[in-house]
Protein backbone atom coordinates (compact mmCIF):
# COMPACT_ATOMS: atom_id res chain seq x y z
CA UNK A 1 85.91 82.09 81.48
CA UNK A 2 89.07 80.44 82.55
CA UNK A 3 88.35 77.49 80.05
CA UNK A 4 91.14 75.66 78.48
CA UNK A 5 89.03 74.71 75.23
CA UNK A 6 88.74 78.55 74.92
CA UNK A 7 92.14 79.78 75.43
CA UNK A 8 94.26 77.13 73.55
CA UNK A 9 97.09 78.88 73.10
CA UNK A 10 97.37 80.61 75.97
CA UNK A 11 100.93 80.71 77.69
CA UNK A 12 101.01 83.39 79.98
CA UNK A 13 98.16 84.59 82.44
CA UNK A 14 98.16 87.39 84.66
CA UNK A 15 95.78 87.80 87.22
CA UNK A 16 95.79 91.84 88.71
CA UNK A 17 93.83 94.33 90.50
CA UNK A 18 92.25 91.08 92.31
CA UNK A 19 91.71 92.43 95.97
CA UNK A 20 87.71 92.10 96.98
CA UNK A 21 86.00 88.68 98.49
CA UNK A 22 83.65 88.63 94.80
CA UNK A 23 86.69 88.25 92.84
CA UNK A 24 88.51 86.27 94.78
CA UNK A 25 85.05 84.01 94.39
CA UNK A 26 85.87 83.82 90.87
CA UNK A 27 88.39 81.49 91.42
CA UNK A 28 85.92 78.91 92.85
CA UNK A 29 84.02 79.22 89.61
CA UNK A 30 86.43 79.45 87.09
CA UNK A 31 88.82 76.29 85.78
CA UNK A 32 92.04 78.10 86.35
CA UNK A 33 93.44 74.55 87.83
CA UNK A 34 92.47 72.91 84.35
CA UNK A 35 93.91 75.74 82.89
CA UNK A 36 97.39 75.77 84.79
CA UNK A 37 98.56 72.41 82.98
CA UNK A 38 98.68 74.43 79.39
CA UNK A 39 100.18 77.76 80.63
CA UNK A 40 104.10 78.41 81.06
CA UNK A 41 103.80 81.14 83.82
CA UNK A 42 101.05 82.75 85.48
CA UNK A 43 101.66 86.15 87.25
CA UNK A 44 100.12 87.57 90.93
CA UNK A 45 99.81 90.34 92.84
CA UNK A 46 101.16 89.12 96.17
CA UNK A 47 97.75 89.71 98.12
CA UNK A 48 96.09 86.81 96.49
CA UNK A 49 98.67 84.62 97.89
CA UNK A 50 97.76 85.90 101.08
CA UNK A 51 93.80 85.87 100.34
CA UNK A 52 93.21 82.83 98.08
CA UNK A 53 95.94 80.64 98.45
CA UNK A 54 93.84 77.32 98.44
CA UNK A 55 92.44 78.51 94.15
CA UNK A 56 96.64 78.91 93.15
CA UNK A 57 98.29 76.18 94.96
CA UNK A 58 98.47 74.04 92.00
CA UNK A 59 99.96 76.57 90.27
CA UNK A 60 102.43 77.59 92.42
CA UNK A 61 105.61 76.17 90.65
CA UNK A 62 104.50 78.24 87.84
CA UNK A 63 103.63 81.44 89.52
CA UNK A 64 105.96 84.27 89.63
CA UNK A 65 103.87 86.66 92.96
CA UNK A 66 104.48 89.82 92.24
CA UNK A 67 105.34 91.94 96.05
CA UNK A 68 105.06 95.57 95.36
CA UNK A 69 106.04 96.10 99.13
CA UNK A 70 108.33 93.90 101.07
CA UNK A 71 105.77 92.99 103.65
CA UNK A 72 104.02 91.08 100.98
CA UNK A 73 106.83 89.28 100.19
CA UNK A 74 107.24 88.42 103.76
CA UNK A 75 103.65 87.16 104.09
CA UNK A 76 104.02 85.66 100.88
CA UNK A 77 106.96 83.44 101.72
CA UNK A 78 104.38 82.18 105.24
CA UNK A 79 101.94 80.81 102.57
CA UNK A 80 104.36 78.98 100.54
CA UNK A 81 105.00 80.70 97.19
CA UNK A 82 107.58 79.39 95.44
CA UNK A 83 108.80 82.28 93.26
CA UNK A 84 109.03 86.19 94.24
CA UNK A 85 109.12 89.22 91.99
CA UNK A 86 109.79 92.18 94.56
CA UNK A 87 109.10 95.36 92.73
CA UNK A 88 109.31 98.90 93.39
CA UNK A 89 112.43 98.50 94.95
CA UNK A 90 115.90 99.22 93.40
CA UNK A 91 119.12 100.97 94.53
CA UNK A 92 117.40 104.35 94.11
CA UNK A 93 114.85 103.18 96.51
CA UNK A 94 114.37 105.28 99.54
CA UNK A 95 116.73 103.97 102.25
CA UNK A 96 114.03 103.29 104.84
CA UNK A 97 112.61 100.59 102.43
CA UNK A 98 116.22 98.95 102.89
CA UNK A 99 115.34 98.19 106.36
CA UNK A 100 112.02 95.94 105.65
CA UNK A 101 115.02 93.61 103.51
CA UNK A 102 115.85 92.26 106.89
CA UNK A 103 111.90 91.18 107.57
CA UNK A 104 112.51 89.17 104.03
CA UNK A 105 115.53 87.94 104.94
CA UNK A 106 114.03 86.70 108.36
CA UNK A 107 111.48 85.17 106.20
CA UNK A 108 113.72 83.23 104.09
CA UNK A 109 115.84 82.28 107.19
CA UNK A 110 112.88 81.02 109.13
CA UNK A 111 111.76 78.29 106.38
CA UNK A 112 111.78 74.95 108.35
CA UNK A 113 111.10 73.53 105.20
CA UNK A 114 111.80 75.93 102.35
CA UNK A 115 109.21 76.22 99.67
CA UNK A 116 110.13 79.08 98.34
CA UNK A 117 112.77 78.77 95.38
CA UNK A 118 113.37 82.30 94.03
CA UNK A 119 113.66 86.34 94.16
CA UNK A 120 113.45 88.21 90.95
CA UNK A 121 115.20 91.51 92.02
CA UNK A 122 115.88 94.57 90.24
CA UNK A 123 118.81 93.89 88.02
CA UNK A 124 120.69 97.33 90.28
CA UNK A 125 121.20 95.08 93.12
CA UNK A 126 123.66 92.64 91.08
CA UNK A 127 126.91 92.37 93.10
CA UNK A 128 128.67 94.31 90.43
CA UNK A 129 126.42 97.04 91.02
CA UNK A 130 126.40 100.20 93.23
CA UNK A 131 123.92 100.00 95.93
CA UNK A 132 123.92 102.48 98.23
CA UNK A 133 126.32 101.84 101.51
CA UNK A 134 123.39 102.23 104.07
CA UNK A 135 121.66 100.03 102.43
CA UNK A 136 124.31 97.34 101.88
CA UNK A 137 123.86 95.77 104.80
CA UNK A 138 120.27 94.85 104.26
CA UNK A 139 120.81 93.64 100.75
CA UNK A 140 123.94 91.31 101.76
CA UNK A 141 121.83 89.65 105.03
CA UNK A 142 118.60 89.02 102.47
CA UNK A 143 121.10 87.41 100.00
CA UNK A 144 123.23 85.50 102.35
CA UNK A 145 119.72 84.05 103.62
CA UNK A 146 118.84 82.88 100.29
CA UNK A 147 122.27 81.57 99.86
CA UNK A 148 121.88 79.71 102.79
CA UNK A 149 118.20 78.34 101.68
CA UNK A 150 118.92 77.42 98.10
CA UNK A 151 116.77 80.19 97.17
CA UNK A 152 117.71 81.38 93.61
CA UNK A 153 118.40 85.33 93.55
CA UNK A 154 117.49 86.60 89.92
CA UNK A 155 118.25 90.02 88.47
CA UNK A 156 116.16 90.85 86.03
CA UNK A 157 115.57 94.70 84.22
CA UNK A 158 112.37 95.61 86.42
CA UNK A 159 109.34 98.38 84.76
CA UNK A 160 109.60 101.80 86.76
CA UNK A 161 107.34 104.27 86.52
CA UNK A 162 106.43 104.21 82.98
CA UNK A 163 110.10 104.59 82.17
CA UNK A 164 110.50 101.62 80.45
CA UNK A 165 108.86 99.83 77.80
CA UNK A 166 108.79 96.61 79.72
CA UNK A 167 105.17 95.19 80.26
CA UNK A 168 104.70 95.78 84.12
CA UNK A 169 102.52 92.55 84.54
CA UNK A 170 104.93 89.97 83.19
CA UNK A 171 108.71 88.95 83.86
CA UNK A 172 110.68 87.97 80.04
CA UNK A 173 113.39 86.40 82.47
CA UNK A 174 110.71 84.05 84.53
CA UNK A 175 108.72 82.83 81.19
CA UNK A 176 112.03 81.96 79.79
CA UNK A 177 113.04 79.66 82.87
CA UNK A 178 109.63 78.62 83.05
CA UNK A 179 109.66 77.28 79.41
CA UNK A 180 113.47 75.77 79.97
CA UNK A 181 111.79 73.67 82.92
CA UNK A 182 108.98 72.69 81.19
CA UNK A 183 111.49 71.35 78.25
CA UNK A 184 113.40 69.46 80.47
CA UNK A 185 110.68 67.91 82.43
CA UNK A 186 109.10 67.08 79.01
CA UNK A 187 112.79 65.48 77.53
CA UNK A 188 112.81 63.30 81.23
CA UNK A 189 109.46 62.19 80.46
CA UNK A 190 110.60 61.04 76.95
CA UNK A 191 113.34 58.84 77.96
């Protein structure tokens, strides 16, 4: 199914709703590594970093993992993802959900040799935004940790709820950086 000679044009793939051991088999059977070399970004849930992480490592510098809790960010950042979307969270969110930043930051932190390259964050927690004082704290440690990694903090306008008319399976801000990189590796390979 995942044939390159039958999805030419394909740029974008997102793969969601993935969470049993028979579709996680699918990746065994399908060409999703032949595919990888044509596509600009490919989108996750999380969990299948956690669950099939040997079928996406070659396409790891082009997937964007999608964390809709913190935890699987964590997890994610054990199993070497290089990009992570962290959704559901914003500087409305609950302030308990503050406190699982400092697990991420941890995360980040603990990287002996960091893989991971970048956080797409809700586009409330730019510095010039309000973010709640209690939860201040836990935003400042997570981005001083990826500061202190080289990991690339992104704020991008995030789907909540229905609210907006963003597509909630792919990131306009990741394809674009996705297709810049793929330009310049493509002018590098020219000269």
């Amino acid at each position: 199914m995942l044939d390159p000679a039958l999805l030419p044009s394909l740029e974008q793939l997102a793969l969601v709703l993935i969470d049993n051991d028979d579709e996680v088999a699918f990746f065994a059977e399908s060409r999703l590594s032949d595919l990888v070399e044509q596509l600009d970004a490919i989108y996750v849930d999380g969990y299948l970093v956690i669950i099939a992480p040997i079928y996406l490592r070659a396409a790891f510098d082009r997937t964007l993992f999608e964390c809709c809790a913190v935890k699987s960010g964590v997890l994610g950042i054990k199993q070497g993802a290089r990009h992570l979307r962290i959704l559901n969270l914003d500087g409305r969110s609950q302030l308990n959900v503050f406190d699982k930043l400092t697990d991420l930051a941890e995360a980040v932190a603990s990287q002996e040799k960091p893989t991971l390259r970048s956080i797409y964050l809700d586009n409330s927690f730019e510095p010039a935004s309000t973010v709640p004082a209690s939860a201040a704290t836990s935003v400042a440690g997570l981005l001083q940790a990826c500061s202190e990694k080289s990991v690339e903090v992104v704020y991008e306008l995030q789907p909540k709820d229905g609210l907006t008319r963003l597509d909630p399976y792919f990131s306009e801000e990741f394809h674009r950086r996705q297709i810049e990189e793929k330009r310049k590796l493509m002018k590098k390979e020219a000269v």
